[in-house]
Protein backbone atom coordinates (compact mmCIF):
# COMPACT_ATOMS: atom_id res chain seq x y z
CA UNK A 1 -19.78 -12.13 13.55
CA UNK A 2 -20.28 -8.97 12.00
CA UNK A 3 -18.52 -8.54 8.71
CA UNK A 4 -18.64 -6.24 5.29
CA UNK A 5 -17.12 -6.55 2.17
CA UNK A 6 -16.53 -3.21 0.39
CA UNK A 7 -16.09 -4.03 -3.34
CA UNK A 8 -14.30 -2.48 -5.83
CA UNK A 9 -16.15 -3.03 -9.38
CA UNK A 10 -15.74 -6.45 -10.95
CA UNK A 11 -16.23 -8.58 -13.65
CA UNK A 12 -18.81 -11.04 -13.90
CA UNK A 13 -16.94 -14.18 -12.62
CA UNK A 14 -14.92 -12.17 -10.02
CA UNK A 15 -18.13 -11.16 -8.39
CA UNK A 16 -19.51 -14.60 -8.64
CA UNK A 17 -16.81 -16.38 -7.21
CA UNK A 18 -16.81 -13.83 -4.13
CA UNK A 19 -20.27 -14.32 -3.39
CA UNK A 20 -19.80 -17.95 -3.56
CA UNK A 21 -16.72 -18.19 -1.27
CA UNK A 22 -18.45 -15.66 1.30
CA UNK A 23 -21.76 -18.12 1.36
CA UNK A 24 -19.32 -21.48 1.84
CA UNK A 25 -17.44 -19.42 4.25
CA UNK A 26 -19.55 -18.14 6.78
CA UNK A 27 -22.38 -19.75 8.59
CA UNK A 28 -26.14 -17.77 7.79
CA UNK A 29 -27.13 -18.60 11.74
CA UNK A 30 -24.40 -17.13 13.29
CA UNK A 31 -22.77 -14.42 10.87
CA UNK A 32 -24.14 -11.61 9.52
CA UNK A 33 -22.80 -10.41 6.29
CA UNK A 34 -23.23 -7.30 4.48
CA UNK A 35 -21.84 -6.67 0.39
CA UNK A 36 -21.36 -2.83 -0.15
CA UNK A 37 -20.03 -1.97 -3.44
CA UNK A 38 -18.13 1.07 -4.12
CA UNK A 39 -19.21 3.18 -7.52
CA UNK A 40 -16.29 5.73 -7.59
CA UNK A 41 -13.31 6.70 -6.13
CA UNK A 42 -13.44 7.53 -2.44
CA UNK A 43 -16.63 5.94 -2.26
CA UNK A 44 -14.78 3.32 0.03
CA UNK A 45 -14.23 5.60 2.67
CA UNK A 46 -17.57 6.53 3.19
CA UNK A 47 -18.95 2.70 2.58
CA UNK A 48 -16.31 2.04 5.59
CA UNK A 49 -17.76 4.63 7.81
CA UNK A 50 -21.17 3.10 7.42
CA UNK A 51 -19.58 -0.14 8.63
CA UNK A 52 -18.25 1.12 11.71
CA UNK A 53 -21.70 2.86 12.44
CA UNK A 54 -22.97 -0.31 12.21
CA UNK A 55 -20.56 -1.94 14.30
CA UNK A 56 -19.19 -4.90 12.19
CA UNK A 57 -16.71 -7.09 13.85
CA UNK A 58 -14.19 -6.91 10.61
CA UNK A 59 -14.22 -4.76 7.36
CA UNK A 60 -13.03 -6.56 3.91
CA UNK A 61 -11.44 -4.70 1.40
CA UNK A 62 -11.39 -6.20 -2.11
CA UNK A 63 -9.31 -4.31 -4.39
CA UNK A 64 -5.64 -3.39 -4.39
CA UNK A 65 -3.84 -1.28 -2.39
CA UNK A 66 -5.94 2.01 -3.50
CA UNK A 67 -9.17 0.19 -2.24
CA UNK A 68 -7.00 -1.01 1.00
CA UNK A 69 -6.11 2.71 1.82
CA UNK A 70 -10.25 4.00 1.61
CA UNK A 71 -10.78 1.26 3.91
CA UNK A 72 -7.86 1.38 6.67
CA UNK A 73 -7.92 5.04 6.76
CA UNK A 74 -11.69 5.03 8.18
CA UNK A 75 -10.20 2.50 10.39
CA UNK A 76 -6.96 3.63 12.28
CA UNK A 77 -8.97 4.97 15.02
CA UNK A 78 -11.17 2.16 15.77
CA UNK A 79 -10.26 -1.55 16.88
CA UNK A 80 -11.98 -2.88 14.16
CA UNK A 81 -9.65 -5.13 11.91
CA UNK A 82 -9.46 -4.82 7.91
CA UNK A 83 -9.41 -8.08 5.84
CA UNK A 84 -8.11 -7.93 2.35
CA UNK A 85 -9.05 -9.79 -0.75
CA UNK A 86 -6.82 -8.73 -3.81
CA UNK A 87 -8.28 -8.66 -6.37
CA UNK A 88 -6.61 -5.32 -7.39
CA UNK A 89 -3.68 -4.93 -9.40
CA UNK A 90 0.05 -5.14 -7.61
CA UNK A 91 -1.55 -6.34 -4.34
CA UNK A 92 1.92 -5.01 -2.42
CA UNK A 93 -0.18 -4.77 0.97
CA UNK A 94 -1.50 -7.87 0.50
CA UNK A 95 1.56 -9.82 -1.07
CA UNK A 96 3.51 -8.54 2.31
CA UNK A 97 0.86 -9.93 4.56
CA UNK A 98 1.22 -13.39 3.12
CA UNK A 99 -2.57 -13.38 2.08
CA UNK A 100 -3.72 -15.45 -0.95
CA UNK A 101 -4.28 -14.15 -3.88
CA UNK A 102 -7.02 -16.86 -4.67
CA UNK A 103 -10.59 -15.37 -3.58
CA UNK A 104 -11.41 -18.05 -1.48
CA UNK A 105 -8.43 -18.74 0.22
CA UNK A 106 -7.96 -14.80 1.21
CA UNK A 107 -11.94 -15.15 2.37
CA UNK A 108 -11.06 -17.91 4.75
CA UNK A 109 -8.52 -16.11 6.51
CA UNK A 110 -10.51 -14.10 8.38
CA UNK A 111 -11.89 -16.79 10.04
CA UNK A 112 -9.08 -18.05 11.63
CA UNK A 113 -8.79 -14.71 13.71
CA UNK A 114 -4.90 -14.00 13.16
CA UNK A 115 -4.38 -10.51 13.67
CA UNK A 116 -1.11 -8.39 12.58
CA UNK A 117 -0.73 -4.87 13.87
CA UNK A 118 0.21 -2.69 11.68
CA UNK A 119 2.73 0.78 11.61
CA UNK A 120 0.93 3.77 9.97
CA UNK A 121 2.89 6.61 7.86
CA UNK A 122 1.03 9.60 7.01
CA UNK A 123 2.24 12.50 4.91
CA UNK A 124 0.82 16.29 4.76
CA UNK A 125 -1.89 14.49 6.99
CA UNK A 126 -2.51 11.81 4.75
CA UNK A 127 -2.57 7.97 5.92
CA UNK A 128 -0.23 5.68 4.05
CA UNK A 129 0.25 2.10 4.77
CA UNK A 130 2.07 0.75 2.23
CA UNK A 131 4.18 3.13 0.57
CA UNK A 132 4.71 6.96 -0.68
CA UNK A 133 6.93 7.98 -3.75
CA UNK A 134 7.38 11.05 -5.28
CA UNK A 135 10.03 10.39 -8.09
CA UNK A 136 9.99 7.67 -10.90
CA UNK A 137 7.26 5.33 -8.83
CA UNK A 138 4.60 8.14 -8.63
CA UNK A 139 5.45 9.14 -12.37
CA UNK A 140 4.92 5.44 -13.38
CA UNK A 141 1.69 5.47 -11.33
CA UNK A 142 0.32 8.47 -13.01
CA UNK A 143 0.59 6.88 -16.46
CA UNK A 144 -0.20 3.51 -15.39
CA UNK A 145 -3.17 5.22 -13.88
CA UNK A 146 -4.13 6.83 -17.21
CA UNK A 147 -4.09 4.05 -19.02
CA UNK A 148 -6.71 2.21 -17.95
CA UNK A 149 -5.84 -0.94 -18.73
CA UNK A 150 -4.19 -3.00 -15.76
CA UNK A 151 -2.60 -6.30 -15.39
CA UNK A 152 1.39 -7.23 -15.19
CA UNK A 153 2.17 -6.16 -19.02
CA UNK A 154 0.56 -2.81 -18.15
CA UNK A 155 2.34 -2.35 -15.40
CA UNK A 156 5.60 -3.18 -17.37
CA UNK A 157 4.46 -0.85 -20.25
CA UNK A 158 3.73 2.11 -18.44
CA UNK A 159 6.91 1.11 -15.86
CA UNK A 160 9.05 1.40 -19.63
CA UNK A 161 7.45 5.05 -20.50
CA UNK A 162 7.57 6.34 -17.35
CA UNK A 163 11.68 5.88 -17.38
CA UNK A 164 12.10 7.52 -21.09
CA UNK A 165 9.42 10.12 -20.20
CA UNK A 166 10.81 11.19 -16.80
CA UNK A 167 12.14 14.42 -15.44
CA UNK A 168 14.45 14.24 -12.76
CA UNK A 169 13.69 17.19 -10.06
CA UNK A 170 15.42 18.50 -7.43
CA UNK A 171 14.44 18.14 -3.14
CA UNK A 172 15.96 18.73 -0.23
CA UNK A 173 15.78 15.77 2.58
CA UNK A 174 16.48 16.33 6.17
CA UNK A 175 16.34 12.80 7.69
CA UNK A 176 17.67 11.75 10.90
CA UNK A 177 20.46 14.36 11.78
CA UNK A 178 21.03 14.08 7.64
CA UNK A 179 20.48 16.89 5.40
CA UNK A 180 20.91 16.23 1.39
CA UNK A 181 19.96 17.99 -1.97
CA UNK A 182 19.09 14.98 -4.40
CA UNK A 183 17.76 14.77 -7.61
CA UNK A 184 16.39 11.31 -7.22
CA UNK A 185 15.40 9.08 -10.22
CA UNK A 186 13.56 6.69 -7.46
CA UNK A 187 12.25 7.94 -4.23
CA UNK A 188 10.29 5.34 -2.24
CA UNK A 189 9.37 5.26 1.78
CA UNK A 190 8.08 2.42 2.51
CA UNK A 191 5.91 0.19 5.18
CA UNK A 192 5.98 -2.79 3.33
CA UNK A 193 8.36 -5.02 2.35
CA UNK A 194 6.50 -5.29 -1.35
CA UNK A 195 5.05 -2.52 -3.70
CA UNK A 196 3.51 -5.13 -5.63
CA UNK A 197 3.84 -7.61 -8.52
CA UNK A 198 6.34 -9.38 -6.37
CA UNK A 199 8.40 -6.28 -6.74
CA UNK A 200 10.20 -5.41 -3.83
CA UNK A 201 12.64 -2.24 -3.41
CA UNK A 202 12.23 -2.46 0.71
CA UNK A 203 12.82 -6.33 1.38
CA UNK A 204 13.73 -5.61 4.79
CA UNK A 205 10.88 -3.60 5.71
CA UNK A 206 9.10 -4.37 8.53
CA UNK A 207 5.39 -2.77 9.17
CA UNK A 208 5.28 -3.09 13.15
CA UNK A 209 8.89 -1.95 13.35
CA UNK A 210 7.98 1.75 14.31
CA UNK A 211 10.32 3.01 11.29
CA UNK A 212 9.68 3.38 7.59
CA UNK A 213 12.28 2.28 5.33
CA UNK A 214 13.81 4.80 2.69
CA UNK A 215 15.02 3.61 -0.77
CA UNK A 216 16.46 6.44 -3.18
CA UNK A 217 18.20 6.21 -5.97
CA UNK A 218 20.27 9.41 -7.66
CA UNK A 219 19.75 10.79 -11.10
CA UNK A 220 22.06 8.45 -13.08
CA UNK A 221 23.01 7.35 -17.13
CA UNK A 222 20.31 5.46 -19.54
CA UNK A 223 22.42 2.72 -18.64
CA UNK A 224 21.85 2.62 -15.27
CA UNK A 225 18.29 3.02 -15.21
CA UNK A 226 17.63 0.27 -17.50
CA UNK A 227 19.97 -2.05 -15.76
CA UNK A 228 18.01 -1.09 -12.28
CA UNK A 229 14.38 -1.72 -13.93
CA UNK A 230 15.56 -5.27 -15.30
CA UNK A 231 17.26 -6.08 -11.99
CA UNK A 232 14.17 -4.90 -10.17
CA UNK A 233 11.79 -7.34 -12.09
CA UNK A 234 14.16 -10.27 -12.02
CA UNK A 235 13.79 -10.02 -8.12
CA UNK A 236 18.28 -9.09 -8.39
CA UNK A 237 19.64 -6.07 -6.44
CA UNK A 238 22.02 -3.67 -7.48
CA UNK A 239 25.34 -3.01 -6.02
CA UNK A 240 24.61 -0.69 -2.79
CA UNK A 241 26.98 1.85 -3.85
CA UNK A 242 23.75 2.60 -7.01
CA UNK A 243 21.30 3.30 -4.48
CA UNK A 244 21.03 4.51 -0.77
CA UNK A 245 18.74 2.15 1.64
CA UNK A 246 18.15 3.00 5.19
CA UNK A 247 15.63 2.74 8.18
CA UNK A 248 14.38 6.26 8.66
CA UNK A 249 13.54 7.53 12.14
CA UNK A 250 12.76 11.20 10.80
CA UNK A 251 11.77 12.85 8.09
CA UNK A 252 10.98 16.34 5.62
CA UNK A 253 10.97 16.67 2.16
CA UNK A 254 11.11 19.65 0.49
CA UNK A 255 10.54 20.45 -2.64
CA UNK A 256 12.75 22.72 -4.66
CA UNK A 257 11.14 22.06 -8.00
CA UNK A 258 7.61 21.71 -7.61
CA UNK A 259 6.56 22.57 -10.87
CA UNK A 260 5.38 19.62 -11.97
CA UNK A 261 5.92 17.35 -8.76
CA UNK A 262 4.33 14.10 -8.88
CA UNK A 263 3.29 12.45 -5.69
CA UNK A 264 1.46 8.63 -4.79
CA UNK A 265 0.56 6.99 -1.76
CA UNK A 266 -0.69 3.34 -1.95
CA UNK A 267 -0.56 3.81 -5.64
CA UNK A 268 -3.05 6.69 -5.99
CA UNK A 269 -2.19 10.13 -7.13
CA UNK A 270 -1.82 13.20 -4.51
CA UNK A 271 -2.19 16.53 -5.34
CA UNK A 272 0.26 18.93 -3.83
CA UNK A 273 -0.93 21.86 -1.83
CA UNK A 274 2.71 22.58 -0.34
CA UNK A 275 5.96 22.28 -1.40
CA UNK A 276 6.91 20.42 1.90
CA UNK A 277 6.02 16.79 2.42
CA UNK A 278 5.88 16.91 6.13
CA UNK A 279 5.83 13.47 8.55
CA UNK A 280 5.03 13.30 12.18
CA UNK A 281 8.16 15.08 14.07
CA UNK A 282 8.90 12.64 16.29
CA UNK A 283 8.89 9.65 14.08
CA UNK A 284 7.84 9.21 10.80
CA UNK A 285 4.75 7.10 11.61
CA UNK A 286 1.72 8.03 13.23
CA UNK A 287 1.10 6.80 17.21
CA UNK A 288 -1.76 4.55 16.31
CA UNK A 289 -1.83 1.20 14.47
CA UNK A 290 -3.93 -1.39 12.03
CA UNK A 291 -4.82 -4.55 12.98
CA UNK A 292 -5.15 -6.46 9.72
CA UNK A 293 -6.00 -10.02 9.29
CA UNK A 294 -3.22 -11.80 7.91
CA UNK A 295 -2.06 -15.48 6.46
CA UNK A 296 -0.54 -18.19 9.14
CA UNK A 297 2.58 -17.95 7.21
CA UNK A 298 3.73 -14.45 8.52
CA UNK A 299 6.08 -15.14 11.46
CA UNK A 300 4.31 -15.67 14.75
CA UNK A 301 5.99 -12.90 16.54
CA UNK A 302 3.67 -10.31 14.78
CA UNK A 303 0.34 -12.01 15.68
CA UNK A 304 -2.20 -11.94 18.07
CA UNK A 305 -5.87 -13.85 18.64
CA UNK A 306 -8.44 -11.30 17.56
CA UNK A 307 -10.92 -10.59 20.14
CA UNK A 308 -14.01 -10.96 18.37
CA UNK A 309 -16.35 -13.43 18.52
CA UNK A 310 -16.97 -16.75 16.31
């Protein structure tokens, strides 16, 4: 078996312990293993394209969600299947595939060959596979981002400043037969049923369902926000009639402030060169799929052998 690891810089140890599970893991006689290490951003996708050139059997991405994106997006076309090791930040792709969050134990999975496939959104011809915001979430990304410092109490700093710091603005949504001005203080679509942390907005999400799931929340008091933000981390949910949840089939987003829009998808930035956030017509998600290698412990229904070779 053909397999590379594209890694996202880490420290000492990390890297250690990788290249110690990989060398228990595989067998040197029968599996060939190659280490490519990315050196800046988008450096992934190109380190993925090499892989498929080279025909590997499976692609690992080790990082978070950002790192997971680089990687799938070079491989929506192929039937090569992505592995994840998250060692990233919120993990939400990973977290909603069941996979470990231990090095080792994520590195194991992908020899037991359980394969998930996988829906793919993509917005203003952009893959997404885990989620897109473009309200509070993609503010909060773009200081968290900034920062440069990561880890939960980051995350819950920069989650904090993004609600006293934000700007509500308006859009226009035409979804389903539905057509609504909103000022949303949360805008997510999601693929996922995590957007990491153990955070979860989309708990019924389903990522081979053929739909994305749409979680919005109106411009509201202080009050309200705060209450929603301690709710969120304690895992609670709010009373429906806060917030508007639904399975979306279609959808447009236009943007009638785009001043200073704000947009993420798998928690990286995305600068705006429209003020329409288009999806495919027919559906919101694209006709092809990801097969990702994925934990034992995601229900049974989703999986399928892989076809490669031990």
């Amino acid at each position: 078996m053909k397999v590379f690891f594209i890694v996202k810089p880490l420290n000492y140890n990390a890297l250690k312990q990788l290249y110690n599970s990989i060398e228990k893991t595989f067998d040197k006689k029968k599996d060939s293993i190659h280490i490519l290490k990315t050196s800046k951003k988008k450096h992934a996708i190109d380190l993925t394209q090499k892989a498929i050139e080279e025909k590997a059997d499976v692609v690992v991405a080790c990082g978070g969600d950002g790192t997971v994106n680089e990687v799938a997006r070079g491989l929506v076309k192929t039937e090569i299947p992505i592995a994840v090791v998250p060692v990233g930040s919120g993990n939400g792709i990973a977290r909603h595939f069941k996979i470990p969050s231990g090095i080792s134990n994520a590195i194991q999975l992908i020899k037991k060959k359980k394969i998930a496939k996988m829906d793919v959104g993509v917005v203003n011809g952009h893959y997404f596979f885990g989620n897109m915001g473009c309200a509070l979430e993609s503010h909060f990304i773009c200081i968290y981002n900034k920062n440069g410092s990561h880890g939960i109490w980051a995350y819950i700093i920069a989650f904090f400043n993004a609600i006293i710091n934000f700007k509500h603005q308006k859009i226009l949504i035409q979804y389903q037969k539905e057509i609504k001005q909103i000022s949303p203080f949360v805008f997510l679509v999601s693929n996922t049923n995590q957007q990491g942390y153990n955070f979860s907005l989309t708990p019924q999400a389903l990522s081979d369902d053929g739909q994305l799931d749409l979680f919005w929340m109106e411009k509201s008091s202080l009050i309200k926000k705060i209450k929603f933000i301690i709710y969120t981390l304690m895992g609670r949910r709010l009373k429906s009639k806060d917030y508007n949840l639904i399975k979306l089939s279609t959808l447009k987003i236009i943007l009638l402030d785009p001043g200073n829009f704000c947009v993420q998808i798998d928690g990286e930035y995305l600068p705006l060169t429209s003020k329409n956030l288009e999806f495919p017509k027919e559906k919101t998600i694209c006709s092809i799929t990801l097969s990702v290698i994925c934990s034992k412990l995601l229900s049974d229904s989703n999986l399928k052998i892989s076809a490669f070779s031990s």
